[in-house]
C-alpha atoms as a PDB file:
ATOM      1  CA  UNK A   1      -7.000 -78.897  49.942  1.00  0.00           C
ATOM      2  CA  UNK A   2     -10.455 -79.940  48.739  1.00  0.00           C
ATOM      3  CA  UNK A   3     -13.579 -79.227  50.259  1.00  0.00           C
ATOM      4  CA  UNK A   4     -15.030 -81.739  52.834  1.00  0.00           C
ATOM      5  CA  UNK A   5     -18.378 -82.026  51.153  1.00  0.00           C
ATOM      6  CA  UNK A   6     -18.979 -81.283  47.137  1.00  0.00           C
ATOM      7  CA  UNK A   7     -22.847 -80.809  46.231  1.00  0.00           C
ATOM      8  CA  UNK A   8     -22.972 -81.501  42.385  1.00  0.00           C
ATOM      9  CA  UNK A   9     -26.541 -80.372  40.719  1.00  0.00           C
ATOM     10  CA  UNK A  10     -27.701 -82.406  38.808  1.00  0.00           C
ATOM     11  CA  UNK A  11     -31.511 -81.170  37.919  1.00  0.00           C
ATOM     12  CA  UNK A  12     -30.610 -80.614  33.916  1.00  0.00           C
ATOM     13  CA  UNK A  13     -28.952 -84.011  33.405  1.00  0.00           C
ATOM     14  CA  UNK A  14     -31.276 -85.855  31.577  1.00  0.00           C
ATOM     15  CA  UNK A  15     -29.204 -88.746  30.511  1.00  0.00           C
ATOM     16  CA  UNK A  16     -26.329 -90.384  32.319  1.00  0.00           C
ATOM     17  CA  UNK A  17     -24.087 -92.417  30.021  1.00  0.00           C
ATOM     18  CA  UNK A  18     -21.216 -94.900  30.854  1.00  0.00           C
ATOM     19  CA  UNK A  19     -18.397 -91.500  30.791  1.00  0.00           C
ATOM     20  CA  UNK A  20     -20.225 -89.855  33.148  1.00  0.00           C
ATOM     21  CA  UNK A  21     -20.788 -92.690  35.787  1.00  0.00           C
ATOM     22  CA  UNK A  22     -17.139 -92.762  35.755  1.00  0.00           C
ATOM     23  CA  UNK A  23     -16.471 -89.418  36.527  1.00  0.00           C
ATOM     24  CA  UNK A  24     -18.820 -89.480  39.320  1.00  0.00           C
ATOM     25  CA  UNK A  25     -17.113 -92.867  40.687  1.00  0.00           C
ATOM     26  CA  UNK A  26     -13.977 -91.310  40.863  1.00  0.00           C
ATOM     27  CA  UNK A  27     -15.246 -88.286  42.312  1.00  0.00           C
ATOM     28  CA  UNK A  28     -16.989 -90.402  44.929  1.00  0.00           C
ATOM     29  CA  UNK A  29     -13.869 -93.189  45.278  1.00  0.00           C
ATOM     30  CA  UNK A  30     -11.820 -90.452  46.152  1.00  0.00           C
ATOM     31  CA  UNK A  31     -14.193 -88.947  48.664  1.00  0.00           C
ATOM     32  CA  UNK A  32     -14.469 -91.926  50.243  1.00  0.00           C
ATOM     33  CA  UNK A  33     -10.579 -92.336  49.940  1.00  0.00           C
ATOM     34  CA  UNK A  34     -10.145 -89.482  52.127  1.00  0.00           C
ATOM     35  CA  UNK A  35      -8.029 -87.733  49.220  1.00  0.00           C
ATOM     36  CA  UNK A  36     -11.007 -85.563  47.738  1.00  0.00           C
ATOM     37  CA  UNK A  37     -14.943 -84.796  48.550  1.00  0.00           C
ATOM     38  CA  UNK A  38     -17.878 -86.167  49.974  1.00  0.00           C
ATOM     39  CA  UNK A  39     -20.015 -86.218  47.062  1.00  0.00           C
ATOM     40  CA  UNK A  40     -24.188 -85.605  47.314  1.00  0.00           C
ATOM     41  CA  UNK A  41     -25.944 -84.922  44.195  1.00  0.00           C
ATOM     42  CA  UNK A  42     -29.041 -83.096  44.282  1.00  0.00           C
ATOM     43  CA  UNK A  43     -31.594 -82.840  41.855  1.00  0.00           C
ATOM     44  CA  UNK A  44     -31.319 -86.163  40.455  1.00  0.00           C
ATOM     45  CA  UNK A  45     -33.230 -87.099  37.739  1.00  0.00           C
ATOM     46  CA  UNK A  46     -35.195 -90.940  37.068  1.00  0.00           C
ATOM     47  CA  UNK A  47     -32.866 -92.106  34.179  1.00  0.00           C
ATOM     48  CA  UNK A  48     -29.238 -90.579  35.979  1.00  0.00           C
ATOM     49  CA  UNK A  49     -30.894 -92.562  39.513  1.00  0.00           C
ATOM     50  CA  UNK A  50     -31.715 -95.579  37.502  1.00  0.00           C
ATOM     51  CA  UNK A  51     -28.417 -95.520  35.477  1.00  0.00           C
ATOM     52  CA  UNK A  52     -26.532 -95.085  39.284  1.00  0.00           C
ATOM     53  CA  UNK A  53     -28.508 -97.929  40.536  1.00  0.00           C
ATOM     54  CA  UNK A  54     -27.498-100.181  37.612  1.00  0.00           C
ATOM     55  CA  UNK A  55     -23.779 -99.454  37.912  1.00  0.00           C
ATOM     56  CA  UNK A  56     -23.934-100.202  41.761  1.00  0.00           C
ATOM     57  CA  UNK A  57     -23.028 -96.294  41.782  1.00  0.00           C
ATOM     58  CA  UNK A  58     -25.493 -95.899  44.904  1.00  0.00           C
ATOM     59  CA  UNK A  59     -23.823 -98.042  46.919  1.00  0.00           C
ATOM     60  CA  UNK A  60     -20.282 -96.011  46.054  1.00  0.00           C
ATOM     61  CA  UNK A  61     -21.833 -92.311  46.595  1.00  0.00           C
ATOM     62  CA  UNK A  62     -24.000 -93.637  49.163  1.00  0.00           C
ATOM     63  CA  UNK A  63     -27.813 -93.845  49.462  1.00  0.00           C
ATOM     64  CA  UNK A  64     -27.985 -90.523  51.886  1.00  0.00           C
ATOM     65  CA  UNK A  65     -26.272 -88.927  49.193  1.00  0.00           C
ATOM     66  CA  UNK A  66     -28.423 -89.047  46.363  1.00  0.00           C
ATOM     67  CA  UNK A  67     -31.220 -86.306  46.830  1.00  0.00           C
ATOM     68  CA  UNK A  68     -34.339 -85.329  44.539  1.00  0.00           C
ATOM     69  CA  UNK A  69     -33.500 -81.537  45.696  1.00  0.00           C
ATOM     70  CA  UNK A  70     -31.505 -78.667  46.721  1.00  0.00           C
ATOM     71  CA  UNK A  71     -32.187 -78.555  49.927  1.00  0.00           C
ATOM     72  CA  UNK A  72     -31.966 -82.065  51.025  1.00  0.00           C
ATOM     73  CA  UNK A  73     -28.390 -81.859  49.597  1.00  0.00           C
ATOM     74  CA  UNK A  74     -27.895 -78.817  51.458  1.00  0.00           C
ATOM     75  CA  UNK A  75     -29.069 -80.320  54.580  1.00  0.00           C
ATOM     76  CA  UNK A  76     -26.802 -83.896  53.805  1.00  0.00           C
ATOM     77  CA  UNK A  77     -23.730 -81.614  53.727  1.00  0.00           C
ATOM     78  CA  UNK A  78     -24.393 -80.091  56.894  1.00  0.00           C
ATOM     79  CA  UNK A  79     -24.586 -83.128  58.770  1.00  0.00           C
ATOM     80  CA  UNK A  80     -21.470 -84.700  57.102  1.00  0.00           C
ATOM     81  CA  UNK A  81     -19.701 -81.159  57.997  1.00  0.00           C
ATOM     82  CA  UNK A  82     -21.150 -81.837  61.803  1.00  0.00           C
ATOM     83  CA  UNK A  83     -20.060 -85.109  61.892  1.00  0.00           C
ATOM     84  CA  UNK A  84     -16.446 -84.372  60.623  1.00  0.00           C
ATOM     85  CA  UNK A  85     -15.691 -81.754  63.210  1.00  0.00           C
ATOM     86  CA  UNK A  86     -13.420 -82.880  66.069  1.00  0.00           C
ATOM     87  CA  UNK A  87     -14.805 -82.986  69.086  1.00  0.00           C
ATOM     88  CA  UNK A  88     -14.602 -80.785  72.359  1.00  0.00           C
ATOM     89  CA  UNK A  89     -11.882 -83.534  73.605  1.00  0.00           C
ATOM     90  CA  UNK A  90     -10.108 -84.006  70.405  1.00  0.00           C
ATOM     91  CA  UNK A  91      -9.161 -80.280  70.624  1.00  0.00           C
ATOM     92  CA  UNK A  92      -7.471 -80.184  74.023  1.00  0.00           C
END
C-alpha cells in the first residue's frame, strides 16, 4: 500500500523537460485517483514552476502542493495526513 502523502525534493532540478512533467502527472493523477500518493514537491525551482505552470501541471498537483521549501512541504503533508484521518465517529 502506498503512502498517503509523497514529498518529492526537488531543490537540484534545474530543468524540467516534457519526460519529467509526465512522470510527475502520473504520480499526481494517481494520487488524486486514490490508487497512489498525494504528491507536494518542495524545493521547487523558477524554470521546473514555470515549466508546471505551462503544462497546467499546477492545477493537477495542486497549488498547496508546490512549495519553495522543506518545511512548507513538511507542514502540507501534515495537514493532508490530518485531514485523511477518520474521525472520532467514523471509528465507532
Amino acid at each position: 500500500r502506498p503512502p498517503k502523502v509523497l514529498v518529492l525534493r526537488m531543490r537540484k532540478v534545474g530543468l524540467l523537460d516534457g519526460t519529467g512533467l509526465a512522470l510527475l502527472r502520473d504520480l499526481a493523477t494517481k494520487g488524486r485517483s486514490g490508487k497512489g500518493s498525494t504528491l507536494v514537491l518542495s524545493g521547487v525551482q523558477p524554470q521546473p514552476r514555470e515549466a508546471m505552470i505551462d503544462a497546467r501541471l499546477d492545477d493537477v498537483i495542486g497549488p498547496l502542493n508546490i512549495t519553495t521549501h522543506i518545511d512548507a512541504a513538511l507542514d502540507r503533508a501534515r495537514v493532508i495526513l490530518s485531514e485523511s484521518r477518520p474521525s472520532p465517529r467514523d471509528e465507532t
